[in-house]
PDB file of N, CA and C in Angstrom:
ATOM      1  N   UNK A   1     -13.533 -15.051  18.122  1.00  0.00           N
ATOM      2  CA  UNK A   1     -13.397 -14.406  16.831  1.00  0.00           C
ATOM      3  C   UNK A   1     -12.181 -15.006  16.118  1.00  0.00           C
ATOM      4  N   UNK A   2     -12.323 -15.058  14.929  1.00  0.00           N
ATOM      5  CA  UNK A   2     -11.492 -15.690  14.172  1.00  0.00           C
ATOM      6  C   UNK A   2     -10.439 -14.693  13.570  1.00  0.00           C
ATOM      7  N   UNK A   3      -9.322 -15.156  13.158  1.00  0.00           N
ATOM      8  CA  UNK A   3      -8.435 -13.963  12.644  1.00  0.00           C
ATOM      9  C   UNK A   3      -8.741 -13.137  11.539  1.00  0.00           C
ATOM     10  N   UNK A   4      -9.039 -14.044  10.744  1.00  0.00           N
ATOM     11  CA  UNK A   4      -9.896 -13.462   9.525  1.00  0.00           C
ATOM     12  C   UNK A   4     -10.707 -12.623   9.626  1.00  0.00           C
ATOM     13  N   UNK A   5     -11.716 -12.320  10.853  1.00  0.00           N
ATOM     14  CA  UNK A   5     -12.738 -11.553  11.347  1.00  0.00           C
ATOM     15  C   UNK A   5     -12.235 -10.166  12.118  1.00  0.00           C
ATOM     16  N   UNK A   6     -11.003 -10.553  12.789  1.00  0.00           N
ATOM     17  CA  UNK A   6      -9.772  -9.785  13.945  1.00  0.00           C
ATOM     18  C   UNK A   6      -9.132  -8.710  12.585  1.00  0.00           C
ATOM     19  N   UNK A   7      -9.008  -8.987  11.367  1.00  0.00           N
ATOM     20  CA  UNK A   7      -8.580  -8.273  10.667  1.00  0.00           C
ATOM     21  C   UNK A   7      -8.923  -7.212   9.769  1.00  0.00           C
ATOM     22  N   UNK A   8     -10.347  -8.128   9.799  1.00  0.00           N
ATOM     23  CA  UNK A   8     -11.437  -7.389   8.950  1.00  0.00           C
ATOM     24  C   UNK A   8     -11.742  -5.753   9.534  1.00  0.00           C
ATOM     25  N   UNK A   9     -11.597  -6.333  11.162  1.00  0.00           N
ATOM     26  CA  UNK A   9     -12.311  -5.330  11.758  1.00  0.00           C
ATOM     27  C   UNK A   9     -11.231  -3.863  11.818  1.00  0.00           C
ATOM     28  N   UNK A  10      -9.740  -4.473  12.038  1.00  0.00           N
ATOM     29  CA  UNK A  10      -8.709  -3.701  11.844  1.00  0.00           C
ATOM     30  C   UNK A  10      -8.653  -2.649  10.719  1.00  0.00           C
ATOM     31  N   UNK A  11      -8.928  -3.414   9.623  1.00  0.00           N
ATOM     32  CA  UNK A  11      -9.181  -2.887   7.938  1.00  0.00           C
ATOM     33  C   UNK A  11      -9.891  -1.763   8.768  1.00  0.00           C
ATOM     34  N   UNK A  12     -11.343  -1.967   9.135  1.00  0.00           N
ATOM     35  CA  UNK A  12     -12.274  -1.072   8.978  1.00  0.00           C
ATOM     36  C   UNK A  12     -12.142   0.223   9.905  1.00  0.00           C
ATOM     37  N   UNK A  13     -11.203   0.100  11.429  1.00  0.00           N
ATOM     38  CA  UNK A  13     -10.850   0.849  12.175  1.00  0.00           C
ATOM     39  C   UNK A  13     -10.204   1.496  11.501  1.00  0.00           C
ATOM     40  N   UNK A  14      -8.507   1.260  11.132  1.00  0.00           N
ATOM     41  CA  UNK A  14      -7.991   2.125  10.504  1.00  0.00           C
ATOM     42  C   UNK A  14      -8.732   2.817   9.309  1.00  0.00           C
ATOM     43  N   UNK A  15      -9.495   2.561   8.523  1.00  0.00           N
ATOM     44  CA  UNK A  15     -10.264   3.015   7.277  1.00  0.00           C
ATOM     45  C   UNK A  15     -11.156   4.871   7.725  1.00  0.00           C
ATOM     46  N   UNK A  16     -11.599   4.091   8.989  1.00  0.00           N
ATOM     47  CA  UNK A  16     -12.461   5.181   9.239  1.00  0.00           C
ATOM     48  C   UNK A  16     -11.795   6.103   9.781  1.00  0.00           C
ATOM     49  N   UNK A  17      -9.941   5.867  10.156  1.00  0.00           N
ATOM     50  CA  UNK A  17      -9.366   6.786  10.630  1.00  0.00           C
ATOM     51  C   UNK A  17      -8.719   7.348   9.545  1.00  0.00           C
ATOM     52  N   UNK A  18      -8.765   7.219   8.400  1.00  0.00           N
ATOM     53  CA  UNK A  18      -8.105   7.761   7.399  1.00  0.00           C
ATOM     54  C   UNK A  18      -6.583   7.125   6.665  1.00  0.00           C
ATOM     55  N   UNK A  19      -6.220   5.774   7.480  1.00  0.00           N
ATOM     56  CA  UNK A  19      -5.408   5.757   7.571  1.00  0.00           C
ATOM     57  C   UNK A  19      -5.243   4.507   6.375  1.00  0.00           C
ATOM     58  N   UNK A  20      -4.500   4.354   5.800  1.00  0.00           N
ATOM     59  CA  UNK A  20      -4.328   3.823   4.355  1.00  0.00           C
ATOM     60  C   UNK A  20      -3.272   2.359   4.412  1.00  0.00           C
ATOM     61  N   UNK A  21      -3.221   1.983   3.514  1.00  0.00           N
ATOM     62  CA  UNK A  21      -2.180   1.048   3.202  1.00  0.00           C
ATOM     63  C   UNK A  21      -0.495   1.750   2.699  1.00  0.00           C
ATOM     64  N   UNK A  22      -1.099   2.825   1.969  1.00  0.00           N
ATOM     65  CA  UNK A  22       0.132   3.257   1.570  1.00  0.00           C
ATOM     66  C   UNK A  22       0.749   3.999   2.788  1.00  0.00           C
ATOM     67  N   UNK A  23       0.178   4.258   3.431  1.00  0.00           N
ATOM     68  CA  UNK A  23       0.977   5.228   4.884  1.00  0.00           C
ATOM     69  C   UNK A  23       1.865   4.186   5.911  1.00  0.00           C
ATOM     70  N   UNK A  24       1.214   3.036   5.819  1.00  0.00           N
ATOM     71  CA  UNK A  24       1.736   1.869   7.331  1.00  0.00           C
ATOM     72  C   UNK A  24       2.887   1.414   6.674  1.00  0.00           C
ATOM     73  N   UNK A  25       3.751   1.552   7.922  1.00  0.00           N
ATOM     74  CA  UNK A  25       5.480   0.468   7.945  1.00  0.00           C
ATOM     75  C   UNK A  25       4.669  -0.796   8.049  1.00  0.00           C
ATOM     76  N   UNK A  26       4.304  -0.933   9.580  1.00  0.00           N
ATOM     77  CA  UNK A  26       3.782  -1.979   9.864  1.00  0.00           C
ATOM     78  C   UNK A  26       2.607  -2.013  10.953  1.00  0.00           C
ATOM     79  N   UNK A  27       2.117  -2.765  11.576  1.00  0.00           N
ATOM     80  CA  UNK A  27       0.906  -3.465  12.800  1.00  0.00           C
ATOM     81  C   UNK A  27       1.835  -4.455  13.557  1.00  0.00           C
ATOM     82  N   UNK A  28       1.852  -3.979  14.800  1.00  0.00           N
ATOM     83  CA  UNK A  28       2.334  -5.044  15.877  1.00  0.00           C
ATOM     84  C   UNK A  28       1.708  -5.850  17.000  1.00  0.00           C
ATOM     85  N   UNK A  29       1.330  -6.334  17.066  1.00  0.00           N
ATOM     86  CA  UNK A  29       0.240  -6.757  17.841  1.00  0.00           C
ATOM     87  C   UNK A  29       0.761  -7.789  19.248  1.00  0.00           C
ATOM     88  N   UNK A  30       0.825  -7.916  19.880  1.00  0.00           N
ATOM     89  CA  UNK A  30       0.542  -8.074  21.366  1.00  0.00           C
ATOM     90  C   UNK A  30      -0.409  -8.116  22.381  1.00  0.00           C
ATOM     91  N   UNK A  31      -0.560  -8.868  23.449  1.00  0.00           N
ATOM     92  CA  UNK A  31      -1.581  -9.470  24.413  1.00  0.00           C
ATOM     93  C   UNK A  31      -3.017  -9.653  23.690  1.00  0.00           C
ATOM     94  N   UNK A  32      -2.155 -10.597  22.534  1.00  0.00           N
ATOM     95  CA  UNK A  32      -3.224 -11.687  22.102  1.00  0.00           C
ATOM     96  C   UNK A  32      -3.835 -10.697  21.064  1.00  0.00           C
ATOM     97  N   UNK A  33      -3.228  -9.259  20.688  1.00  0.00           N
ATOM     98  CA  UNK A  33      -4.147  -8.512  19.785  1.00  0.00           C
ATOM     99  C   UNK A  33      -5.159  -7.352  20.320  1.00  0.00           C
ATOM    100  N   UNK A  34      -5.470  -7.147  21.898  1.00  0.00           N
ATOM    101  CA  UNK A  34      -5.586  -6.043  22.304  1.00  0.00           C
ATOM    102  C   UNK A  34      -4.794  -5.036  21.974  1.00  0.00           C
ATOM    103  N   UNK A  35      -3.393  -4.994  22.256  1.00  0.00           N
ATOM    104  CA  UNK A  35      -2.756  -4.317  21.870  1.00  0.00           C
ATOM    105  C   UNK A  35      -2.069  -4.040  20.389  1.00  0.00           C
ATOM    106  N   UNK A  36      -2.171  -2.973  19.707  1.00  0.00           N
ATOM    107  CA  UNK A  36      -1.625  -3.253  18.552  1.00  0.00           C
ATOM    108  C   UNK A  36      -1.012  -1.894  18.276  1.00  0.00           C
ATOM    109  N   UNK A  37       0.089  -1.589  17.884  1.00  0.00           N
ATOM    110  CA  UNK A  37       1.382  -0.431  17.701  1.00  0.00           C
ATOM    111  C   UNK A  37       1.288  -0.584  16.146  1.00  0.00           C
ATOM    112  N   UNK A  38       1.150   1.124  16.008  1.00  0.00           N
ATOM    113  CA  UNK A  38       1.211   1.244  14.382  1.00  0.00           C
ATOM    114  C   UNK A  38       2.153   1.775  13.926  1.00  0.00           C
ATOM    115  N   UNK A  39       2.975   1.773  12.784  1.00  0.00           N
ATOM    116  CA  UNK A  39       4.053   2.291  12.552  1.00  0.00           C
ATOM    117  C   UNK A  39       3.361   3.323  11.164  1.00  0.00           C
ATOM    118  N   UNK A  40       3.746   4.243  11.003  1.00  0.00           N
ATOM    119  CA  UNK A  40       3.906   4.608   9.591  1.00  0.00           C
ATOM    120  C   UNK A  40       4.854   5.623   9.136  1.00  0.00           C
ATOM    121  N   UNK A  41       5.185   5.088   7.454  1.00  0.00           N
ATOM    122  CA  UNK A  41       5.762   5.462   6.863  1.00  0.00           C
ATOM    123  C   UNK A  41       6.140   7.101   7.014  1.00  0.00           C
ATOM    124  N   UNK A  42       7.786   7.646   6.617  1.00  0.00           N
ATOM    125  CA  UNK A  42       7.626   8.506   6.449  1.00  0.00           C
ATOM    126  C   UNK A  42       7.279   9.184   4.825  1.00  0.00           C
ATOM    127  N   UNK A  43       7.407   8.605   3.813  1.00  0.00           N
ATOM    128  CA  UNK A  43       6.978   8.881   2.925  1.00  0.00           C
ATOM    129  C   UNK A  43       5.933   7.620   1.923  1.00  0.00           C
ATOM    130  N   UNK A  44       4.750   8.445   2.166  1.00  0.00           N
ATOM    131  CA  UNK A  44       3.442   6.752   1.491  1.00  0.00           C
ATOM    132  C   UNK A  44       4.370   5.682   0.001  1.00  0.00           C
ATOM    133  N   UNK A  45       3.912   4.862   0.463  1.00  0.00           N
ATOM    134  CA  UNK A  45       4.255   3.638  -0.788  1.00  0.00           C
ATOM    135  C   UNK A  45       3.812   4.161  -2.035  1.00  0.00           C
ATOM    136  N   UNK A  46       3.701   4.041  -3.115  1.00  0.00           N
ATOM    137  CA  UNK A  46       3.576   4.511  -4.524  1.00  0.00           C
ATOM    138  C   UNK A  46       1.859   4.521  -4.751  1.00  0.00           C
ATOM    139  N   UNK A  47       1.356   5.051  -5.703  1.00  0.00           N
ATOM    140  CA  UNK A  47      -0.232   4.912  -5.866  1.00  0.00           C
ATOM    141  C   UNK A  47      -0.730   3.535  -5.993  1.00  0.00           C
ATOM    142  N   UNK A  48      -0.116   2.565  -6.555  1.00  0.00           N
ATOM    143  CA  UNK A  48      -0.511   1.485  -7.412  1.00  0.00           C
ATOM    144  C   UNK A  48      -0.449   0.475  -6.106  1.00  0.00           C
ATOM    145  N   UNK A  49      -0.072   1.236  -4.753  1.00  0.00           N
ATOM    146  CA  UNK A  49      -0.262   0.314  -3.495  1.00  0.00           C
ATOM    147  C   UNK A  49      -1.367  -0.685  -3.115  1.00  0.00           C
ATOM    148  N   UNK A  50      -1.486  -1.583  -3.161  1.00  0.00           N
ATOM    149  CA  UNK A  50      -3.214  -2.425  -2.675  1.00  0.00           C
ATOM    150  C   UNK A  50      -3.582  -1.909  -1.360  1.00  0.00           C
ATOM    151  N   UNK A  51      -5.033  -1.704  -1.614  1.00  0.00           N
ATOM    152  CA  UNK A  51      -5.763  -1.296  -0.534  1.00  0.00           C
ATOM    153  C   UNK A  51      -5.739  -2.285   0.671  1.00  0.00           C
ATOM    154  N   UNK A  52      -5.623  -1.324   2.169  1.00  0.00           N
ATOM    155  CA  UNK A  52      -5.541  -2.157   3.106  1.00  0.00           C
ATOM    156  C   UNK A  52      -6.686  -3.529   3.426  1.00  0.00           C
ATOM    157  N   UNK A  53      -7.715  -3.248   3.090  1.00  0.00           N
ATOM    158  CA  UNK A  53      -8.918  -4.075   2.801  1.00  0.00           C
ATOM    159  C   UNK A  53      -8.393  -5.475   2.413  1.00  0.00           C
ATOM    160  N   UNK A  54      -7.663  -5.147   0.827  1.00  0.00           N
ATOM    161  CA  UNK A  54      -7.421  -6.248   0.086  1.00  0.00           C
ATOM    162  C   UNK A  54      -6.367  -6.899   1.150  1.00  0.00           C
ATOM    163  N   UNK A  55      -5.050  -6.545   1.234  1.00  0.00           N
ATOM    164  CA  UNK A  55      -4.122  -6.908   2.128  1.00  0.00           C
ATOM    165  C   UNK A  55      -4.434  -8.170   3.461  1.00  0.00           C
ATOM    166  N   UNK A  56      -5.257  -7.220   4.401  1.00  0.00           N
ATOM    167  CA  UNK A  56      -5.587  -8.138   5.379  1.00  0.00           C
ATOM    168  C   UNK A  56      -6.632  -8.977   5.192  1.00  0.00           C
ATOM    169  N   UNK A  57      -7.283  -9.029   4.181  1.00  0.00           N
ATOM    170  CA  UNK A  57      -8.426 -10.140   4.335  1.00  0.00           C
ATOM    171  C   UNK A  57      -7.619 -11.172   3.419  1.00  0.00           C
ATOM    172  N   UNK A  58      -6.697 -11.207   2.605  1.00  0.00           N
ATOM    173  CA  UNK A  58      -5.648 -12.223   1.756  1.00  0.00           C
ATOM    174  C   UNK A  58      -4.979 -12.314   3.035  1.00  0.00           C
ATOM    175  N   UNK A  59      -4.505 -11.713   4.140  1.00  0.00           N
ATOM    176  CA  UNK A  59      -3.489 -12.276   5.271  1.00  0.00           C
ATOM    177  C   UNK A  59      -4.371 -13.221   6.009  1.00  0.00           C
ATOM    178  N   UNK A  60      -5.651 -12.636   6.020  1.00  0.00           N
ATOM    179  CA  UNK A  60      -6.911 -13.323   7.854  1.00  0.00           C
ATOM    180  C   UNK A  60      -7.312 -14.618   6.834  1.00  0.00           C
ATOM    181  N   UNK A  61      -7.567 -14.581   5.743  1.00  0.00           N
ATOM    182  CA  UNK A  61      -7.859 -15.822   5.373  1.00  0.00           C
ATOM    183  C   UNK A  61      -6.873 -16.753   5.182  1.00  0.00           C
ATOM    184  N   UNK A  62      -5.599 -16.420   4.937  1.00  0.00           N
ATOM    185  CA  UNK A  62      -4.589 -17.775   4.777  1.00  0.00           C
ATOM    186  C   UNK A  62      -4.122 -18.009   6.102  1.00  0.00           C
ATOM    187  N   UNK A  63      -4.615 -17.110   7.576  1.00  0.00           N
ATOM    188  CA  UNK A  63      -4.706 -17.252   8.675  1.00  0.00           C
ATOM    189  C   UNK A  63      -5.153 -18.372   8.989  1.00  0.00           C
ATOM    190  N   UNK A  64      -6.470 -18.312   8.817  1.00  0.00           N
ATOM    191  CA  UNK A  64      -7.638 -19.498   9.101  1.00  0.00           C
ATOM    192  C   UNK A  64      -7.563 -20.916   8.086  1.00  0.00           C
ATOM    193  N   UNK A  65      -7.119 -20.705   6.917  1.00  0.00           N
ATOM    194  CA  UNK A  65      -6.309 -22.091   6.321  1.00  0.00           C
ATOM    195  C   UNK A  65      -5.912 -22.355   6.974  1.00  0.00           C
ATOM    196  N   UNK A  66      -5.019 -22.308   7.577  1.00  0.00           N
ATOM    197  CA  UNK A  66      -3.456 -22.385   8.113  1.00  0.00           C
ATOM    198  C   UNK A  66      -3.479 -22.835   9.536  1.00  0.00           C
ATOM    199  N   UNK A  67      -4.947 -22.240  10.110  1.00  0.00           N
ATOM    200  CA  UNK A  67      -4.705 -22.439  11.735  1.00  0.00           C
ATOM    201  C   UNK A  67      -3.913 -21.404  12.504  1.00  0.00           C
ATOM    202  N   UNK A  68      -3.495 -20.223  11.981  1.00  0.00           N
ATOM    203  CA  UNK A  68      -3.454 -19.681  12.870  1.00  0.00           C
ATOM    204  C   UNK A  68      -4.278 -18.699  13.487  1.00  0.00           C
ATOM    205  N   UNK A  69      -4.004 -18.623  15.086  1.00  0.00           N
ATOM    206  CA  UNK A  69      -5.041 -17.805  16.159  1.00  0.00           C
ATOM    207  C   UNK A  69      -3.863 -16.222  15.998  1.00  0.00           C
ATOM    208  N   UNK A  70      -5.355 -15.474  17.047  1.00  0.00           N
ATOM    209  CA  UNK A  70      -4.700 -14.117  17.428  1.00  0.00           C
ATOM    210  C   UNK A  70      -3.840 -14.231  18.545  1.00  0.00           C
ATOM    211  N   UNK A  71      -3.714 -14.981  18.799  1.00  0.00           N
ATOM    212  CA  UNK A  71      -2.277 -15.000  19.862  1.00  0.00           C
ATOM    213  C   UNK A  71      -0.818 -15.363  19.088  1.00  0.00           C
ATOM    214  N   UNK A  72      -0.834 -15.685  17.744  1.00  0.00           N
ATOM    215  CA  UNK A  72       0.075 -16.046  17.407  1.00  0.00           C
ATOM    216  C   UNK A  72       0.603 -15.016  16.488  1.00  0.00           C
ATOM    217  N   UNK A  73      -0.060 -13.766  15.980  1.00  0.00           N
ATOM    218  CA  UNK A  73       0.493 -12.333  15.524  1.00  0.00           C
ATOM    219  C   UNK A  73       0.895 -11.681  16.055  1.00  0.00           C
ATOM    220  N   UNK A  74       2.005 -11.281  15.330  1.00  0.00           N
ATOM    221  CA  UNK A  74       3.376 -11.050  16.318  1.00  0.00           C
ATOM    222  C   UNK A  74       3.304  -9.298  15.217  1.00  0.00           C
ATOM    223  N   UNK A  75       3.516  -9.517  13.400  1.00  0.00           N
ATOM    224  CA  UNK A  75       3.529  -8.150  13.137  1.00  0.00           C
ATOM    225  C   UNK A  75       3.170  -8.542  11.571  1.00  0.00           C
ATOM    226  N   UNK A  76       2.531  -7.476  11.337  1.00  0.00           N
ATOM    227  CA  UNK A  76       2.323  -7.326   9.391  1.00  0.00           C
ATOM    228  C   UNK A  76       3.328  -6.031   9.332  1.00  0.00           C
ATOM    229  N   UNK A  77       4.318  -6.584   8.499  1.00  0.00           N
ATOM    230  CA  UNK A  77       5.677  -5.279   7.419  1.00  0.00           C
ATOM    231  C   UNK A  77       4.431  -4.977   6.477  1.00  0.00           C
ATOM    232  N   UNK A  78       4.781  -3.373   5.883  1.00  0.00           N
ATOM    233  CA  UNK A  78       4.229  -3.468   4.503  1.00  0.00           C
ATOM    234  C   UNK A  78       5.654  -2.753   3.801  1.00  0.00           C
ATOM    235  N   UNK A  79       6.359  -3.726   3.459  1.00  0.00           N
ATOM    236  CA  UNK A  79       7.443  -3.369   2.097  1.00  0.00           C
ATOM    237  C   UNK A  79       6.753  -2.984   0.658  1.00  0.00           C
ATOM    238  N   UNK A  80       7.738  -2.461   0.108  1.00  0.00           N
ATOM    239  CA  UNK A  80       7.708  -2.242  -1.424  1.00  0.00           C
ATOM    240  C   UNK A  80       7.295  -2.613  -2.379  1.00  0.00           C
ATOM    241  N   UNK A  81       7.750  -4.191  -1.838  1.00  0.00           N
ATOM    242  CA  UNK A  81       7.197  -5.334  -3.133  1.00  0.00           C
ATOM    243  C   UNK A  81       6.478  -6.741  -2.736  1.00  0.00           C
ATOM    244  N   UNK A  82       6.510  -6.538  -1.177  1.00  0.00           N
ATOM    245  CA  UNK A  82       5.794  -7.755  -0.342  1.00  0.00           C
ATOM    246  C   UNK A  82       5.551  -7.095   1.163  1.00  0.00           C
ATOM    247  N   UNK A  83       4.264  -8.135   1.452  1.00  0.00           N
ATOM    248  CA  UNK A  83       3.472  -7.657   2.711  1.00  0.00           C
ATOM    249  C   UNK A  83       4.433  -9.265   3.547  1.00  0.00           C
ATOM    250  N   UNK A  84       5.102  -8.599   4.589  1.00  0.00           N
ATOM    251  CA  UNK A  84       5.175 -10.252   5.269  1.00  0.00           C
ATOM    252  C   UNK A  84       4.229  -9.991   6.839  1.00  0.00           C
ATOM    253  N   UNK A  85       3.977 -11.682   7.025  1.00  0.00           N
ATOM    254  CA  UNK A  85       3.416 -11.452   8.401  1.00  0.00           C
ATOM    255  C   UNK A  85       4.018 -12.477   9.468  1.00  0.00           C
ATOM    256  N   UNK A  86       4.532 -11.896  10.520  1.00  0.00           N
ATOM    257  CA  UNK A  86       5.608 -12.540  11.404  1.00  0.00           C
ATOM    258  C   UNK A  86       4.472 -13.269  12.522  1.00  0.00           C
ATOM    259  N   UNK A  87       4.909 -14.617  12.847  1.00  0.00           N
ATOM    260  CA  UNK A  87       3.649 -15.608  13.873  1.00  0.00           C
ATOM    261  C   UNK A  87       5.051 -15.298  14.912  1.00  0.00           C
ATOM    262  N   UNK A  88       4.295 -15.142  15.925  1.00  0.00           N
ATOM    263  CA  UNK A  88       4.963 -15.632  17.536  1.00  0.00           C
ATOM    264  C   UNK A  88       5.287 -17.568  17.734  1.00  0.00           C
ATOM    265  N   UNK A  89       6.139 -17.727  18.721  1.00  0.00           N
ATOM    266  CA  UNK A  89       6.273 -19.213  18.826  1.00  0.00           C
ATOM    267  C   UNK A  89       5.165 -19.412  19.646  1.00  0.00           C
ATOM    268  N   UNK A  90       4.916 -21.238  18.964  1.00  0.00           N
ATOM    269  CA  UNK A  90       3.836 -21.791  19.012  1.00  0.00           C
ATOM    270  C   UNK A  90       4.254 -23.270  19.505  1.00  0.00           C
ATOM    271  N   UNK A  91       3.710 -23.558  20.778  1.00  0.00           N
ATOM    272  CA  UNK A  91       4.358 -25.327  21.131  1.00  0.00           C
ATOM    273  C   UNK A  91       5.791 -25.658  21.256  1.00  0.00           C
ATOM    274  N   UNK A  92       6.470 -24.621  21.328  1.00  0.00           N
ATOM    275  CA  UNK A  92       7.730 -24.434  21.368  1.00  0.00           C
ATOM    276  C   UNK A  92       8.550 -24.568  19.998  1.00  0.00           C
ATOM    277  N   UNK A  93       7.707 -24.271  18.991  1.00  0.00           N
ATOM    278  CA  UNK A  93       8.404 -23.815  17.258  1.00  0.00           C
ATOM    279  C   UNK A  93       8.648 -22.855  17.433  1.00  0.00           C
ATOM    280  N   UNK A  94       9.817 -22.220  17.044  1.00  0.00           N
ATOM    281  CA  UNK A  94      10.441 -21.200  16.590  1.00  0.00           C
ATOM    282  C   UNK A  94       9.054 -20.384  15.289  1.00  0.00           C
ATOM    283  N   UNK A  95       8.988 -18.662  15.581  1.00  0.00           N
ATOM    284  CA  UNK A  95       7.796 -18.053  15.046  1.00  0.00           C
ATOM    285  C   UNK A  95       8.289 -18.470  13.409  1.00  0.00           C
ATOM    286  N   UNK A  96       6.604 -17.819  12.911  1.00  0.00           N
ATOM    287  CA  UNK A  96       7.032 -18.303  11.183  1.00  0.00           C
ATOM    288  C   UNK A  96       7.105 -17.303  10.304  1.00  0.00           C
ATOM    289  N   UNK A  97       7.317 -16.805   9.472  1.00  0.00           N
ATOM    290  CA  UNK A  97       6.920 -15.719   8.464  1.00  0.00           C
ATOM    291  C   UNK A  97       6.568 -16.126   6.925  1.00  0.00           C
ATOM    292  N   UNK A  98       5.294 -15.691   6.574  1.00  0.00           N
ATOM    293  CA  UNK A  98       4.693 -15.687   5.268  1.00  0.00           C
ATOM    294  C   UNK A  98       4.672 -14.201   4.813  1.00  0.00           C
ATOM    295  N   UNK A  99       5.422 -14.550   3.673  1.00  0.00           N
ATOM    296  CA  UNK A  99       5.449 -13.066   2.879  1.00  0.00           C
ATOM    297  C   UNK A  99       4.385 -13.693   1.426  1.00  0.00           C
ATOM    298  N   UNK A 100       3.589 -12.527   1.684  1.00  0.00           N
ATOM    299  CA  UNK A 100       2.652 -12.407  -0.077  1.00  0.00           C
ATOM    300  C   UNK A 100       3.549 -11.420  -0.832  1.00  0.00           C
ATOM    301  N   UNK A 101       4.276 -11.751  -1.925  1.00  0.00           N
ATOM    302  CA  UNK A 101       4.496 -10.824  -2.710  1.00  0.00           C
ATOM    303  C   UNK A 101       2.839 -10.001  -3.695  1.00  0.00           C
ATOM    304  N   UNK A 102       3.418  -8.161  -3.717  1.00  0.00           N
ATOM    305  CA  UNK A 102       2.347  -7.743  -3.661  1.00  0.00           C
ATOM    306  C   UNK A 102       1.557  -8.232  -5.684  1.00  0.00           C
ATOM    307  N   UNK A 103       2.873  -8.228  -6.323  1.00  0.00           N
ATOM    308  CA  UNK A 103       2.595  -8.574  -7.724  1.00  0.00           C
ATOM    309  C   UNK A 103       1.878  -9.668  -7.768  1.00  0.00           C
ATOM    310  N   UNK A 104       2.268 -11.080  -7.405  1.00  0.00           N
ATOM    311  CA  UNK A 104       1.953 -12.661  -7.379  1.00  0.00           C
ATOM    312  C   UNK A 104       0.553 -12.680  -6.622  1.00  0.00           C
ATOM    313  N   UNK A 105       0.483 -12.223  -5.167  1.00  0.00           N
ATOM    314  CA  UNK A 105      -0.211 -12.588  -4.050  1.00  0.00           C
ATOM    315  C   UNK A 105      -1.675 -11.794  -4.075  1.00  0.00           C
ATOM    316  N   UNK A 106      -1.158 -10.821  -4.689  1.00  0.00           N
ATOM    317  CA  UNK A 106      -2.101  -9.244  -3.657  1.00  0.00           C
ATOM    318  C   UNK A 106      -2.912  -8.387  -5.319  1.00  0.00           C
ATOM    319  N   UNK A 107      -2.591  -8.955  -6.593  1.00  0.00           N
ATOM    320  CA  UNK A 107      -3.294  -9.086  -7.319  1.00  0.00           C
ATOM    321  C   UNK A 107      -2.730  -7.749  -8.339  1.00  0.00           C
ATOM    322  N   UNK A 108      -1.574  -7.570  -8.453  1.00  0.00           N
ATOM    323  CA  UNK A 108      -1.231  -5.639  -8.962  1.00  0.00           C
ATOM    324  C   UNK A 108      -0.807  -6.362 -10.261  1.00  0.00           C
ATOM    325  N   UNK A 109      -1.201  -6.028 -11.392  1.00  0.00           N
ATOM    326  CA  UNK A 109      -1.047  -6.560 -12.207  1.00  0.00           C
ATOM    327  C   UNK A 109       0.808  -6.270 -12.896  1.00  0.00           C
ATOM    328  N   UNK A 110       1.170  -7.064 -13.502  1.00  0.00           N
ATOM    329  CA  UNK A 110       2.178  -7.059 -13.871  1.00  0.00           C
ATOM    330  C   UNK A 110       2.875  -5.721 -14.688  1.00  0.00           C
ATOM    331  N   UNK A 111       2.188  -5.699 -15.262  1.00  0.00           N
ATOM    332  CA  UNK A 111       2.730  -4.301 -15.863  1.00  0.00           C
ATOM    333  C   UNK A 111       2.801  -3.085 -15.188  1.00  0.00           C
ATOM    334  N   UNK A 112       1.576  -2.981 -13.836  1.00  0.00           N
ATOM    335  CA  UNK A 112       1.487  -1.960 -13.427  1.00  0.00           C
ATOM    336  C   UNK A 112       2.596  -1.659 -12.800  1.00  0.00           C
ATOM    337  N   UNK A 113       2.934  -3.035 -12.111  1.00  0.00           N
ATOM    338  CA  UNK A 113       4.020  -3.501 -11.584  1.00  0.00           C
ATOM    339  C   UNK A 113       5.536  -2.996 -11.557  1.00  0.00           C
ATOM    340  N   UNK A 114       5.418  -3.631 -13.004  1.00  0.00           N
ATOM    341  CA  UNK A 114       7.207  -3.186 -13.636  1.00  0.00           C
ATOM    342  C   UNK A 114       7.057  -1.754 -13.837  1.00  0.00           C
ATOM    343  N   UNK A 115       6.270  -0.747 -14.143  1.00  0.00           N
ATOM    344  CA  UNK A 115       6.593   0.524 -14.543  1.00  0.00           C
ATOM    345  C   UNK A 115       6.679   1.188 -13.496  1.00  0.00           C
ATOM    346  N   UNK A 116       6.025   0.820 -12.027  1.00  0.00           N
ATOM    347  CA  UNK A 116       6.066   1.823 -11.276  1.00  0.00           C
ATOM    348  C   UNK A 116       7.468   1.427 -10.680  1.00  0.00           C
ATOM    349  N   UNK A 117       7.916   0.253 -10.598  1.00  0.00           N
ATOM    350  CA  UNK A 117       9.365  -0.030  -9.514  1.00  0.00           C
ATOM    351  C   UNK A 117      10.191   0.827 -10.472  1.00  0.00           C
ATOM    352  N   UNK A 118       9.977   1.170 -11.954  1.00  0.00           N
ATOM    353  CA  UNK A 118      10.941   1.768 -12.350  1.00  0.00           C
ATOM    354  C   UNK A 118      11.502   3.062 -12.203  1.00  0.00           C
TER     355      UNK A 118
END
């Protein structure tokens, strides 16, 4: 299974558990992605949050650009104003982190943007 596919399915687990984008700190994942530790927020991210759906299938696909496997997810943050996703070391590289900002990356339009950080 591909990551892109590994995430999809995540989306849809948490979905059916009720559990949102705006509620998660973060996803930690370990032994290759069997294991995965959820964090959440104590108070949800703002309304204008992107749906977890959108989130991980923009993360699983620049996954599979990119080449990376499920052994190499280490954790998805969900901050304020960017989703980052932390890779485990690989071939002996030091891990990597790609942050999508949520305005630029994740599609929240600009205005909606500026009024709610305000």
């Amino acid at each position: 299974m591909d990551t892109a596919c590994f995430l999809s399915e995540i989306a849809d687990k948490l979905a059916n558990g009720n559990v949102s984008s705006r509620e998660l700190a973060s996803l930690a994942f370990e032994a290759d992605g069997r294991d995965i530790s959820i964090r959440v927020r104590s108070t949800p991210h703002p309304s204008w949050y992107p749906p977890l759906r959108l989130i991980l299938e923009k993360i699983g696909n620049t996954c599979v650009d990119r080449g990376v496997t499920l052994s190499q997810l280490r954790r998805i943050t969900f901050e304020e104003r960017e989703i980052n996703l932390e890779l485990g070391q690989c071939d002996g590289l030091a891990g990597k982190i790609f942050t999508f900002p949520i305005e630029a990356t994740l599609g929240l339009p600009a205005s909606d943007f500026s009024a709610a950080a305000d």
